[in-house]
N, C-alpha and C. Protein backbone atom coordinates (compact mmCIF):
# COMPACT_ATOMS: atom_id res chain seq x y z
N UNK A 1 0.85 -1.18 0.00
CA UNK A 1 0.00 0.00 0.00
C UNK A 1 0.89 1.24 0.00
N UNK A 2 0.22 2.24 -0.96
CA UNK A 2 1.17 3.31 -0.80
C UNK A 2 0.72 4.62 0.34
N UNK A 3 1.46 5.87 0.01
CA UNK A 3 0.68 6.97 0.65
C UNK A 3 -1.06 7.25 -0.11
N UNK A 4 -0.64 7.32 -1.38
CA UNK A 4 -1.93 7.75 -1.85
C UNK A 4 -3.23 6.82 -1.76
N UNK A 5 -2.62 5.63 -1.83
CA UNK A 5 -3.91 4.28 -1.84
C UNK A 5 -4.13 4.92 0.10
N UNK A 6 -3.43 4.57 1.11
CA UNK A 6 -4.00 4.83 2.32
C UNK A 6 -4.58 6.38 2.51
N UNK A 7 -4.61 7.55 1.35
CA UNK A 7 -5.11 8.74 1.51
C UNK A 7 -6.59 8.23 0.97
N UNK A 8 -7.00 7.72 0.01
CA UNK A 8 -8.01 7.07 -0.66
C UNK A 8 -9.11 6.23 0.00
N UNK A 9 -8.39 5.45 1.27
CA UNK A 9 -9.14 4.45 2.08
C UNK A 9 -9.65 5.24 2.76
N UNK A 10 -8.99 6.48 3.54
CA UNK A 10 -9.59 7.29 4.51
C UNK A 10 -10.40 8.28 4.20
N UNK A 11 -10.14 8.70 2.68
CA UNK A 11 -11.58 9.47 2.30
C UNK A 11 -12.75 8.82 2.07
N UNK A 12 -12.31 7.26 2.21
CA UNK A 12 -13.68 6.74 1.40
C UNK A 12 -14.18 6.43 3.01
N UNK A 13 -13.83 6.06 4.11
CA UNK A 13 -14.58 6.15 5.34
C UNK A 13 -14.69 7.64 5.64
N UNK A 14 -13.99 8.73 5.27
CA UNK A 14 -14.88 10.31 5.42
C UNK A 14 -15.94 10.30 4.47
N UNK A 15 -15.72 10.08 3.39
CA UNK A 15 -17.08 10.32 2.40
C UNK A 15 -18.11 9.77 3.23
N UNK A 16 -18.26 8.16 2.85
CA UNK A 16 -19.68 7.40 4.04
C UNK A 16 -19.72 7.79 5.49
N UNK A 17 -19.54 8.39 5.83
CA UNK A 17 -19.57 8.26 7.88
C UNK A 17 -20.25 9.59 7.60
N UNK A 18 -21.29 10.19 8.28
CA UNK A 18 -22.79 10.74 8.91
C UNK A 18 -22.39 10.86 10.27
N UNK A 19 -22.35 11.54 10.60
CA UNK A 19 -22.97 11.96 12.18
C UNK A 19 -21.78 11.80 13.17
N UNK A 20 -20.33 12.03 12.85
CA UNK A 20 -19.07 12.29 13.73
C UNK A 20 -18.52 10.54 13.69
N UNK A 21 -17.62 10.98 14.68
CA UNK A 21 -16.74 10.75 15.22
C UNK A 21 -17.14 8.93 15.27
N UNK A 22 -18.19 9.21 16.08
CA UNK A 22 -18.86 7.61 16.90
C UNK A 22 -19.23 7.11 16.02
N UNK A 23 -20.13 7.48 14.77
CA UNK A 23 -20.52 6.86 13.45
C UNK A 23 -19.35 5.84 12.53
N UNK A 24 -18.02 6.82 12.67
CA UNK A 24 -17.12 6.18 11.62
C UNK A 24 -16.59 5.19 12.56
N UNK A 25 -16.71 4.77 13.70
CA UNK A 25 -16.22 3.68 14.01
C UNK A 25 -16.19 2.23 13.45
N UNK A 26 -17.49 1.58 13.11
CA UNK A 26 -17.46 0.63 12.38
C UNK A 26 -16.91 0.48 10.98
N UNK A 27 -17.08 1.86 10.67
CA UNK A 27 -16.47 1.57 9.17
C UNK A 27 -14.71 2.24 9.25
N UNK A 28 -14.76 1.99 10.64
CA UNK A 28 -12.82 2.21 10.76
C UNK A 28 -12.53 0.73 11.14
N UNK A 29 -13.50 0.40 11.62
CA UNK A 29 -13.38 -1.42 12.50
C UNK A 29 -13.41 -2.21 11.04
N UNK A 30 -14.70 -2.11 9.89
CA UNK A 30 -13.95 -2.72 8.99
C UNK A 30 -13.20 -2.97 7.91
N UNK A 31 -12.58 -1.17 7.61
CA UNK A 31 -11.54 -1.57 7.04
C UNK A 31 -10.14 -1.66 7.73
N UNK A 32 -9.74 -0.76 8.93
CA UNK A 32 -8.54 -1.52 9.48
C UNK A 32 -8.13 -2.72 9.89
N UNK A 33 -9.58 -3.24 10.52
CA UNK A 33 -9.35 -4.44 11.38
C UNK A 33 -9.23 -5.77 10.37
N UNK A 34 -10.25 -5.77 9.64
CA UNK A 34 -11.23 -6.88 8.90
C UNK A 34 -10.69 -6.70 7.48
N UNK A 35 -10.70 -5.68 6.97
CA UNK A 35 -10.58 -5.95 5.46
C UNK A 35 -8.90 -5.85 5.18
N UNK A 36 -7.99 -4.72 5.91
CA UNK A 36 -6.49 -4.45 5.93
C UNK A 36 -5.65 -5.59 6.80
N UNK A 37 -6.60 -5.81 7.72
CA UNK A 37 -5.83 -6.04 9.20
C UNK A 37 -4.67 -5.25 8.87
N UNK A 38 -4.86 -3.91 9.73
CA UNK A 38 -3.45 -3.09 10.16
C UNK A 38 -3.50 -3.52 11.38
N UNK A 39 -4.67 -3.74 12.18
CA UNK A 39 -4.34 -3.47 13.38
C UNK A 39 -5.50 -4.70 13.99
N UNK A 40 -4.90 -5.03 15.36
CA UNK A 40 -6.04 -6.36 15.91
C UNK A 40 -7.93 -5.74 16.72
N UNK A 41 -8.63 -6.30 16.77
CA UNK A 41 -9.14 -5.97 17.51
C UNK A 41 -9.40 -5.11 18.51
N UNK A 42 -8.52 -5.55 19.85
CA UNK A 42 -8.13 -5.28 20.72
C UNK A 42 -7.05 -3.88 20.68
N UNK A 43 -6.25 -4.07 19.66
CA UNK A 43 -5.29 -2.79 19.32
C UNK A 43 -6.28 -1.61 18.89
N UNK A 44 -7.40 -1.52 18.07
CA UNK A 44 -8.13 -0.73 17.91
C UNK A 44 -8.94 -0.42 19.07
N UNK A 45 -9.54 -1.23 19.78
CA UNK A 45 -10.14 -0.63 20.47
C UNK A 45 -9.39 0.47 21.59
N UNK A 46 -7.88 -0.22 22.19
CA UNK A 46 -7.13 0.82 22.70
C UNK A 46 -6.56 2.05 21.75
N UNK A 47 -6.78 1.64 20.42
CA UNK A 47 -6.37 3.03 19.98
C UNK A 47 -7.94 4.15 20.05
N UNK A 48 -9.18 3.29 19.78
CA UNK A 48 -10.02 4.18 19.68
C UNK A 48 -9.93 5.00 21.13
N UNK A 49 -10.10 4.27 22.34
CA UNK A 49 -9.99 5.20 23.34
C UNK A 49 -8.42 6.25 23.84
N UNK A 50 -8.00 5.77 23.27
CA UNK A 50 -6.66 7.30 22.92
C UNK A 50 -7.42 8.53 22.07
N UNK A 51 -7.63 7.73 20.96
CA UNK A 51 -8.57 8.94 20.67
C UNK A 51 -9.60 9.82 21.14
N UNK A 52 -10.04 8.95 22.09
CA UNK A 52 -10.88 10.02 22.81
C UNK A 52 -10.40 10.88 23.93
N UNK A 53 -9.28 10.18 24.49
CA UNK A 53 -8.68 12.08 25.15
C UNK A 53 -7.80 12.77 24.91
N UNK A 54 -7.60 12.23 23.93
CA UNK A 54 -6.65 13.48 22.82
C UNK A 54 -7.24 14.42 22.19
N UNK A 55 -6.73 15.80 22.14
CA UNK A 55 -7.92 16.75 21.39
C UNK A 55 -8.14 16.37 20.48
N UNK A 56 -9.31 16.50 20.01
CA UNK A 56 -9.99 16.54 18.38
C UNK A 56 -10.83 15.48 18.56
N UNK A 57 -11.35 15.33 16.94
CA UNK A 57 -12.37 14.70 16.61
C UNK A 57 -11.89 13.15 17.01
N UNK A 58 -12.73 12.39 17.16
CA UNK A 58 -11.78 10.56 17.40
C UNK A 58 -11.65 10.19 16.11
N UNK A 59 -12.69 10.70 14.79
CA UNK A 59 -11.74 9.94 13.68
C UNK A 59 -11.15 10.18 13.02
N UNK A 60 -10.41 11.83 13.31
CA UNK A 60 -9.16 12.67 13.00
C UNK A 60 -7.95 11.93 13.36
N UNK A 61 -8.29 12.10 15.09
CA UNK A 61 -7.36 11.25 15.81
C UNK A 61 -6.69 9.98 15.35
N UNK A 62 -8.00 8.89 14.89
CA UNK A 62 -7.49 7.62 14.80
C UNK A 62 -7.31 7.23 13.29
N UNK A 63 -7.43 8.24 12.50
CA UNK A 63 -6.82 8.18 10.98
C UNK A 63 -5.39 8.79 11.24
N UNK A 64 -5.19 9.76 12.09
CA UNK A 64 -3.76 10.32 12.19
C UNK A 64 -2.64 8.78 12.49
N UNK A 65 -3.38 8.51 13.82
CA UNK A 65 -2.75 7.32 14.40
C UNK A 65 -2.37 6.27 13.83
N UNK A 66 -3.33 5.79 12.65
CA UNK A 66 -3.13 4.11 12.31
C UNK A 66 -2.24 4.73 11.05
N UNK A 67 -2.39 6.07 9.86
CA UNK A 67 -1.61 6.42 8.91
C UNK A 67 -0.31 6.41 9.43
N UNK A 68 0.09 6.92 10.52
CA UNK A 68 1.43 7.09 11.35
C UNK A 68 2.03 5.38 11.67
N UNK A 69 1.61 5.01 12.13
CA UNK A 69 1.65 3.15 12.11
C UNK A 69 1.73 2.51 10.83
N UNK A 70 1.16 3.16 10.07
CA UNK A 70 1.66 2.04 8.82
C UNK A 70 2.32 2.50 7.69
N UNK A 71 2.68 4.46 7.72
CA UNK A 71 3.88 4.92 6.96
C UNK A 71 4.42 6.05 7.62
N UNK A 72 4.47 6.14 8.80
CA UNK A 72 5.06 7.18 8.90
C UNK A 72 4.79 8.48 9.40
N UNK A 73 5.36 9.55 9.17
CA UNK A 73 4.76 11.19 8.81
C UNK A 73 3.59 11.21 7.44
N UNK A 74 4.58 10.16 6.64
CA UNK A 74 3.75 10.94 5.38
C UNK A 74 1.94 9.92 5.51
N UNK A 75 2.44 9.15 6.38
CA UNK A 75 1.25 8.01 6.72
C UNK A 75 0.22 9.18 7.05
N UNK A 76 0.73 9.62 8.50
CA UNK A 76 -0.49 10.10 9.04
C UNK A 76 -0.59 11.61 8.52
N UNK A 77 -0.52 12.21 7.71
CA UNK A 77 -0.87 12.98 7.23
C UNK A 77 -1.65 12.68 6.09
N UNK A 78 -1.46 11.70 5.44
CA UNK A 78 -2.36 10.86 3.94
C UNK A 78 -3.60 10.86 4.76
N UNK A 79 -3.65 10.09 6.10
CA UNK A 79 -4.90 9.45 6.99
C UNK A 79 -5.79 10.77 7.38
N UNK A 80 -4.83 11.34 8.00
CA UNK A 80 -5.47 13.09 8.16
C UNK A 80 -6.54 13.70 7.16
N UNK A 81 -5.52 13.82 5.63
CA UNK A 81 -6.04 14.73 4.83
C UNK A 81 -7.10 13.66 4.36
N UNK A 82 -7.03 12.71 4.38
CA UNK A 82 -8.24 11.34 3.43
C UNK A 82 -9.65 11.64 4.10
N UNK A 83 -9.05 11.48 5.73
CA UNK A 83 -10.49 11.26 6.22
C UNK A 83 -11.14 12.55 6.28
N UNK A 84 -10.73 14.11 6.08
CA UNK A 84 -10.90 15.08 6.52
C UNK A 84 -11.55 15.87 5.50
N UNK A 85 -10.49 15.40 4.11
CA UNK A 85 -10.79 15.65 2.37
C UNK A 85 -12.85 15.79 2.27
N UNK A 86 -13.31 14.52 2.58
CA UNK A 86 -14.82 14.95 1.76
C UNK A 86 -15.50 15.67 2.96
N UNK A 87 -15.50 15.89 4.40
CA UNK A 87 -15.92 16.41 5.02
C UNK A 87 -15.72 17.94 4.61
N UNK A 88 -14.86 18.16 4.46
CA UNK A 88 -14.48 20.02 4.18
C UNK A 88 -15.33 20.56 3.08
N UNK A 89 -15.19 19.29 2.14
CA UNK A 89 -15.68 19.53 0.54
C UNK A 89 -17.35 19.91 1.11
N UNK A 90 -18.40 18.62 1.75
CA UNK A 90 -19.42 18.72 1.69
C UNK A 90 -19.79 19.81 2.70
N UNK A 91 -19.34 20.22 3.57
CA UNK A 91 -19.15 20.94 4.64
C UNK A 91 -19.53 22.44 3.91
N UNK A 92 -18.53 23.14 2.89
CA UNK A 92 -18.15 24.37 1.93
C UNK A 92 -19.29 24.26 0.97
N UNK A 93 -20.11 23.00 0.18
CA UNK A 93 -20.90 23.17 -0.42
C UNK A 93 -22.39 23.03 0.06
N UNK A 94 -22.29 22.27 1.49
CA UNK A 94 -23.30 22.70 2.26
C UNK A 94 -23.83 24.43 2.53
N UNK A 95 -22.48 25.05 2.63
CA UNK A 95 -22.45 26.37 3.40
C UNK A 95 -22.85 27.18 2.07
N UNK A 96 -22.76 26.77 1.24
CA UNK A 96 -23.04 27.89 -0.36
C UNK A 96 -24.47 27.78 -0.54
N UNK A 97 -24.81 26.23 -0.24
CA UNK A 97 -26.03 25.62 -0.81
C UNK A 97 -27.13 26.25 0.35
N UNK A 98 -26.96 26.21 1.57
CA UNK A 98 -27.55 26.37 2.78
C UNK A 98 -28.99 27.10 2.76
N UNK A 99 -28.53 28.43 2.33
CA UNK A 99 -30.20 29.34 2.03
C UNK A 99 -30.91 28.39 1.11
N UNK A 100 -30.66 28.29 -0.12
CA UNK A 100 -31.37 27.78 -0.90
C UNK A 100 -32.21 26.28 -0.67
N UNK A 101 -31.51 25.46 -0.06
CA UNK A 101 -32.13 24.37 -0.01
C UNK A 101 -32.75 23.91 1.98
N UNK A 102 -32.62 25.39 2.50
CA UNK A 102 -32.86 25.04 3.97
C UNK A 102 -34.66 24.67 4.07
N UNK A 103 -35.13 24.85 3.15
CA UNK A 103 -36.52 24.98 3.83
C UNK A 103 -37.19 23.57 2.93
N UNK A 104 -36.00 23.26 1.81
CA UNK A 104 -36.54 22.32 0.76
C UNK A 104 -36.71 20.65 1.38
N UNK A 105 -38.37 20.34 1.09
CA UNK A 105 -39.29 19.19 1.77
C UNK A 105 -37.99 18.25 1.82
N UNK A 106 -37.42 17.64 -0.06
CA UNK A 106 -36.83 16.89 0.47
C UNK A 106 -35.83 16.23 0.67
N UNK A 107 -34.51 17.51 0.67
CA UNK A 107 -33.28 18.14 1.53
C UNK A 107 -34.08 17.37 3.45
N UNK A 108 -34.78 17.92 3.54
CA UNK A 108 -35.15 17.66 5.42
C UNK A 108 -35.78 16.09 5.30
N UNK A 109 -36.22 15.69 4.26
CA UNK A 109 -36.45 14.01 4.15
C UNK A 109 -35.50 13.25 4.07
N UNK A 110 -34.52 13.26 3.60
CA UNK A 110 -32.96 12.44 3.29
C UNK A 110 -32.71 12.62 4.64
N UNK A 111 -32.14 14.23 5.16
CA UNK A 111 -31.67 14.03 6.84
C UNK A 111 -32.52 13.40 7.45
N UNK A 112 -34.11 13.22 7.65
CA UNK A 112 -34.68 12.54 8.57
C UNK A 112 -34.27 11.15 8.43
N UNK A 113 -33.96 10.55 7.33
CA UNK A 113 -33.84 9.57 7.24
C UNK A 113 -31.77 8.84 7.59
N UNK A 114 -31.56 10.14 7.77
CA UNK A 114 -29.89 9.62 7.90
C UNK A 114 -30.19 9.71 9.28
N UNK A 115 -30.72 10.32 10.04
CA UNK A 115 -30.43 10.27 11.58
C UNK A 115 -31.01 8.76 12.13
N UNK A 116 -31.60 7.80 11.89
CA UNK A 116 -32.01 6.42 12.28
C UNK A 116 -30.50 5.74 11.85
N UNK A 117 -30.19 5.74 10.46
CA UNK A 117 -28.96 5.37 10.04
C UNK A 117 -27.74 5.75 10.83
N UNK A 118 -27.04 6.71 11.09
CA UNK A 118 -26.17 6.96 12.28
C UNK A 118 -26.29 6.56 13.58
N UNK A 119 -27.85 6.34 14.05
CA UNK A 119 -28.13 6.00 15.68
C UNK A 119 -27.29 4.38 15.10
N UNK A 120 -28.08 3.57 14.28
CA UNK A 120 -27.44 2.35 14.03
C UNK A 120 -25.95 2.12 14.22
N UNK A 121 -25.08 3.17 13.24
CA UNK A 121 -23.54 3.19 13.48
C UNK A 121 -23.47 3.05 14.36
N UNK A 122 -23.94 4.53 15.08
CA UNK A 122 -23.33 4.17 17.07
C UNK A 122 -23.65 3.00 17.65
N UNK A 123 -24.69 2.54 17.32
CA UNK A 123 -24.89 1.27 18.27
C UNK A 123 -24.36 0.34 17.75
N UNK A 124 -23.63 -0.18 16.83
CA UNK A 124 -22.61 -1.30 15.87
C UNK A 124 -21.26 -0.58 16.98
N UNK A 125 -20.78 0.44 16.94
CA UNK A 125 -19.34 1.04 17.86
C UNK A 125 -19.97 0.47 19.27
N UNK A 126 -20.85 0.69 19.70
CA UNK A 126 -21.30 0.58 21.40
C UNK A 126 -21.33 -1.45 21.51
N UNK A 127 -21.70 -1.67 20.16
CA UNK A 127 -21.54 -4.01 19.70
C UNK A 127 -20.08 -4.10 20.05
N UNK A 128 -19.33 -3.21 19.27
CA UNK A 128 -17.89 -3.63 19.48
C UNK A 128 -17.08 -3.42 20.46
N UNK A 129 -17.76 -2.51 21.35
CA UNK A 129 -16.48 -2.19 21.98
C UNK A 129 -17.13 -2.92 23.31
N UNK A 130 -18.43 -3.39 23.08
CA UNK A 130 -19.06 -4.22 24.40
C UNK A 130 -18.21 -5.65 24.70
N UNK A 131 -18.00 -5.82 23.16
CA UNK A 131 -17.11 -6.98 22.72
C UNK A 131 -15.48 -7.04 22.85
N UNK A 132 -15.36 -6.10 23.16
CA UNK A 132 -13.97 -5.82 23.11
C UNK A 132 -13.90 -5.50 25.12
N UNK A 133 -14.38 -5.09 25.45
CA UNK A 133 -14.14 -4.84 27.03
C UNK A 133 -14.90 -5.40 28.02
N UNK A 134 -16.48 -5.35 27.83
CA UNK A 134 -17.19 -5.84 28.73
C UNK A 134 -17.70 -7.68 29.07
N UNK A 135 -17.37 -8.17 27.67
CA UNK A 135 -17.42 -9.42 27.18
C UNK A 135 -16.56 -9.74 27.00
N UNK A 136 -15.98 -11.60 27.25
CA UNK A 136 -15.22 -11.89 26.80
C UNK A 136 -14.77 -12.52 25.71
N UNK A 137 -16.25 -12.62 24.61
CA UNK A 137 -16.10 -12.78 23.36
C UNK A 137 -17.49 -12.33 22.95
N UNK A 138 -17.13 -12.88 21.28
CA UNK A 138 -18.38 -12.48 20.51
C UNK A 138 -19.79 -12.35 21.30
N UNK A 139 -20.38 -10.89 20.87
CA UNK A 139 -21.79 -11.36 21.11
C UNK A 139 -22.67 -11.77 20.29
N UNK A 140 -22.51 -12.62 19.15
CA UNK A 140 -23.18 -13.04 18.17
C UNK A 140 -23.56 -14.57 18.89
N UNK A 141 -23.26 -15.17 19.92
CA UNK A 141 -23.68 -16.54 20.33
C UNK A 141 -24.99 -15.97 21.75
N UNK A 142 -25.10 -15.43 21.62
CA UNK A 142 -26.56 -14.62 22.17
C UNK A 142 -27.71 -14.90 21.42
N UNK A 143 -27.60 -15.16 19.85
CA UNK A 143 -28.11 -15.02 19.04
C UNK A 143 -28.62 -16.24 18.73
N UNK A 144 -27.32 -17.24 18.58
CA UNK A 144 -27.46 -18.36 18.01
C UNK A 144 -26.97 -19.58 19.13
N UNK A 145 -27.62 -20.71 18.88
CA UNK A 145 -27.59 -21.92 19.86
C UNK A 145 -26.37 -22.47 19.40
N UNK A 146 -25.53 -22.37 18.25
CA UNK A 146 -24.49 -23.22 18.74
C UNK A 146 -22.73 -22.46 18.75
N UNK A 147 -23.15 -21.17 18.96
CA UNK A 147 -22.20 -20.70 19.42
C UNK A 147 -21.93 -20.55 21.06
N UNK A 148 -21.55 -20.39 21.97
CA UNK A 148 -21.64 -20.55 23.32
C UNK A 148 -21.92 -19.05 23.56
N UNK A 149 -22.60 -19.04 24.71
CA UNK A 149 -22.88 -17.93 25.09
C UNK A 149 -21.24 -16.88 25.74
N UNK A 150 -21.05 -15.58 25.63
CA UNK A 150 -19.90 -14.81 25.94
C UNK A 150 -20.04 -14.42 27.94
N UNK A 151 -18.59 -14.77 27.92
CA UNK A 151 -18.73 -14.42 29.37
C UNK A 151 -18.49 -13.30 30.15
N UNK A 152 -18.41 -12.81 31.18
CA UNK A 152 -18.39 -10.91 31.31
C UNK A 152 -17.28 -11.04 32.11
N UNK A 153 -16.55 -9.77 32.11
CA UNK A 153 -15.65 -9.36 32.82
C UNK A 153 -16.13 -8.69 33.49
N UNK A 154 -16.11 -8.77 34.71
CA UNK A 154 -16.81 -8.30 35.80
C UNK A 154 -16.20 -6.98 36.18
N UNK A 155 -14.53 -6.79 35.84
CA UNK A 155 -13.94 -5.18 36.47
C UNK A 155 -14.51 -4.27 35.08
N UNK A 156 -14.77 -4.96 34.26
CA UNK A 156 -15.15 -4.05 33.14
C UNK A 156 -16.57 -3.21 33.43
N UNK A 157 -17.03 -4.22 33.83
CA UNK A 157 -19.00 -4.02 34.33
C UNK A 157 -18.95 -3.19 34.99
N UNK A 158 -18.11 -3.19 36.35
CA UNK A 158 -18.33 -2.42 37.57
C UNK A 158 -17.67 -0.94 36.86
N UNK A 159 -16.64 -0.92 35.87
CA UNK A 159 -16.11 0.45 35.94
C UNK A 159 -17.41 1.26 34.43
N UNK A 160 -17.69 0.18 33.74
CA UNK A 160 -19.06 0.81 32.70
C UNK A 160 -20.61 1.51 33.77
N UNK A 161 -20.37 0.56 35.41
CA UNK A 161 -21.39 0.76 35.87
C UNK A 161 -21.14 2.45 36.48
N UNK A 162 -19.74 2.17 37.14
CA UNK A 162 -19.70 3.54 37.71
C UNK A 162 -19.38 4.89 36.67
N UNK A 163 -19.30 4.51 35.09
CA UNK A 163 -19.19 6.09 34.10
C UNK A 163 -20.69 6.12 34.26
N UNK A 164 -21.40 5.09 33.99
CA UNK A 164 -23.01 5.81 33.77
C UNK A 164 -23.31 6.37 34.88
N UNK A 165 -23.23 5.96 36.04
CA UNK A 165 -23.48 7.04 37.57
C UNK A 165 -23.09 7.78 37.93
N UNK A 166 -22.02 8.12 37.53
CA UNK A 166 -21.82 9.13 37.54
C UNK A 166 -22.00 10.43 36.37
N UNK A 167 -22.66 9.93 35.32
CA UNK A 167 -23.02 10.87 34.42
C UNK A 167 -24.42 10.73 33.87
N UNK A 168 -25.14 10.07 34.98
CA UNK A 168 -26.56 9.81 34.56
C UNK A 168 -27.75 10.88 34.81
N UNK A 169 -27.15 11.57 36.46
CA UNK A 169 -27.85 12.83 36.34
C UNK A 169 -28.15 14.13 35.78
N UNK A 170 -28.10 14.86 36.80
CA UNK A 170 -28.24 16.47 35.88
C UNK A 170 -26.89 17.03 36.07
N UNK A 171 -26.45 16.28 36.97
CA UNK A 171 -24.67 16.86 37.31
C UNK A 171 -24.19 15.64 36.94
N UNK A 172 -22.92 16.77 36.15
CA UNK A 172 -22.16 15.24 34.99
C UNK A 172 -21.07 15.74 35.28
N UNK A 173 -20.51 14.08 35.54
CA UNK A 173 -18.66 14.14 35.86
C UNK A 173 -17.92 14.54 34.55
N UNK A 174 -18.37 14.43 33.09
CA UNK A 174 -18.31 14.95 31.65
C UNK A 174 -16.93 13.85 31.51
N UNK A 175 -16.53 14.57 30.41
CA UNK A 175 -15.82 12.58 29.67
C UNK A 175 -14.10 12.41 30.17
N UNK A 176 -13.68 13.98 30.60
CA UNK A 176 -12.67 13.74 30.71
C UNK A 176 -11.71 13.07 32.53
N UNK A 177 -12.81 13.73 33.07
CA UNK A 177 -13.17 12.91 34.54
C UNK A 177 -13.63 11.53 34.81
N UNK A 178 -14.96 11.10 33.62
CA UNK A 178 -15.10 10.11 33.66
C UNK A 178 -13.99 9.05 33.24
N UNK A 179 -13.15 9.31 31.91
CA UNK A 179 -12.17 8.35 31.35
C UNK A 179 -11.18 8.65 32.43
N UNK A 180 -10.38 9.44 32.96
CA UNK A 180 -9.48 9.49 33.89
C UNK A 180 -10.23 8.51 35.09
N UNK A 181 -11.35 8.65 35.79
CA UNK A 181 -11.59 7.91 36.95
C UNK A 181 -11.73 6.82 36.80
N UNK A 182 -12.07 6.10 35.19
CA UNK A 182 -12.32 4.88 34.86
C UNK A 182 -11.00 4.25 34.53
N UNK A 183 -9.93 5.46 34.25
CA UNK A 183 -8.81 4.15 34.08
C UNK A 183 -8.28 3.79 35.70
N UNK A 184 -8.39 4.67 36.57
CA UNK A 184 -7.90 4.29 37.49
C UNK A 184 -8.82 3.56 38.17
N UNK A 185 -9.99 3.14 38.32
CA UNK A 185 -10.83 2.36 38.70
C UNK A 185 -10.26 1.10 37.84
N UNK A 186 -10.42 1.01 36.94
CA UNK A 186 -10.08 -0.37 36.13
C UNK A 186 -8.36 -0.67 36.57
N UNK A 187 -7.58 -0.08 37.00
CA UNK A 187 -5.99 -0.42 37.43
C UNK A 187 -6.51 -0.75 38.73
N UNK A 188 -7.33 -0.51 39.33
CA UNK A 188 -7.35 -0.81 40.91
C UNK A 188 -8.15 -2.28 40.74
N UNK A 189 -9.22 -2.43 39.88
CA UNK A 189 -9.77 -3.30 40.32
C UNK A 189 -9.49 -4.57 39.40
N UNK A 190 -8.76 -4.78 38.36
CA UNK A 190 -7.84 -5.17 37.99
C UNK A 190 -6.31 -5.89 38.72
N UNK A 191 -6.17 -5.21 39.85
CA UNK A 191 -5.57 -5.65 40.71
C UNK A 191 -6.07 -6.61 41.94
N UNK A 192 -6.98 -6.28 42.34
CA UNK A 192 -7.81 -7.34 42.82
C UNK A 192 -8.57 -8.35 42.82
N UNK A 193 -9.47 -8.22 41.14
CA UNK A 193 -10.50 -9.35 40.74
C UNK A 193 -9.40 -10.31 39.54
């Protein structure tokens, strides 16, 4: 693979991905993981959460990251400009187009219909990474009788239990308190269970 073929892969997950960051996850899961293997499972999922407390967007972040891993400078700058390339584009012709087509029936029918489609993404990212931390394998034998059912990691549970409680009310510990208290919750209890 060159620079330009990995600038190409990452525009084509900016072109399809709707609705940020959390959306392009699956379609970063299957072309890094599944269709390239650059990277394992498990390696993605610790890279996705780097991405999340590093400034910026997470799939700025984790196109910078995996381009840098598999060439370099000129890697993660290909990964950068790929995934970043059709967002700017549709972004600038959104902003020209904007008056004209804001009130048009069905301009607001296509978006109604992409926002069900993105909730889906997120919840395919929220499959994987359930699979990746809270489970200890596939959750596709949930499904089916002759796969075995997946078993839980219990320090995982308790530290998923304590981000939602603490950000379930009207007072929120917000993400960067929560991921800081959760890694050190997960090193502590990790040490014990």
């Amino acid at each position: 693979m060159n620079v330009f073929t990995l600038y190409l892969l990452f525009a084509k997950i900016g072109l399809f991905t709707f609705g940020g960051g959390y959306a392009m996850i699956p379609l970063f899961q299957d072309e890094l993981v599944v269709r390239h293997a650059f990277i394992s499972p498990e390696e993605f999922a610790n890279m996705v959460a780097l991405a999340q407390i590093t400034p910026g967007p997470v799939g700025l972040n984790a196109a910078t990251y995996i381009g840098y891993r598999q060439m370099g400078l000129a890697g993660a700058l290909a990964g950068t400009l790929g995934v970043a390339t059709p967002s700017l584009i549709l972004v600038t012709l959104a902003a020209v187009f904007f008056l004209a087509f804001r009130r048009n029936r069905r301009i607001q029918d296509i978006l109604y219909g992409i926002r069900p489609a993105t909730l889906g993404l997120i919840a395919a990212a929220v499959i994987f990474f359930a699979e990746s931390s809270v489970f200890t394998s596939e959750l596709k034998g949930l499904w089916s009788n002759s796969v075995p059912s997946p078993g839980i990691s219990w320090p995982a549970v308790l530290v998923f239990l304590a981000a939602l409680a603490v950000n379930a009310g009207r007072k929120k510990a917000g993400p960067v308190l929560t991921l800081l208290g959760a890694a050190i919750l997960g090193g502590i209890l990790n040490l014990f269970l």
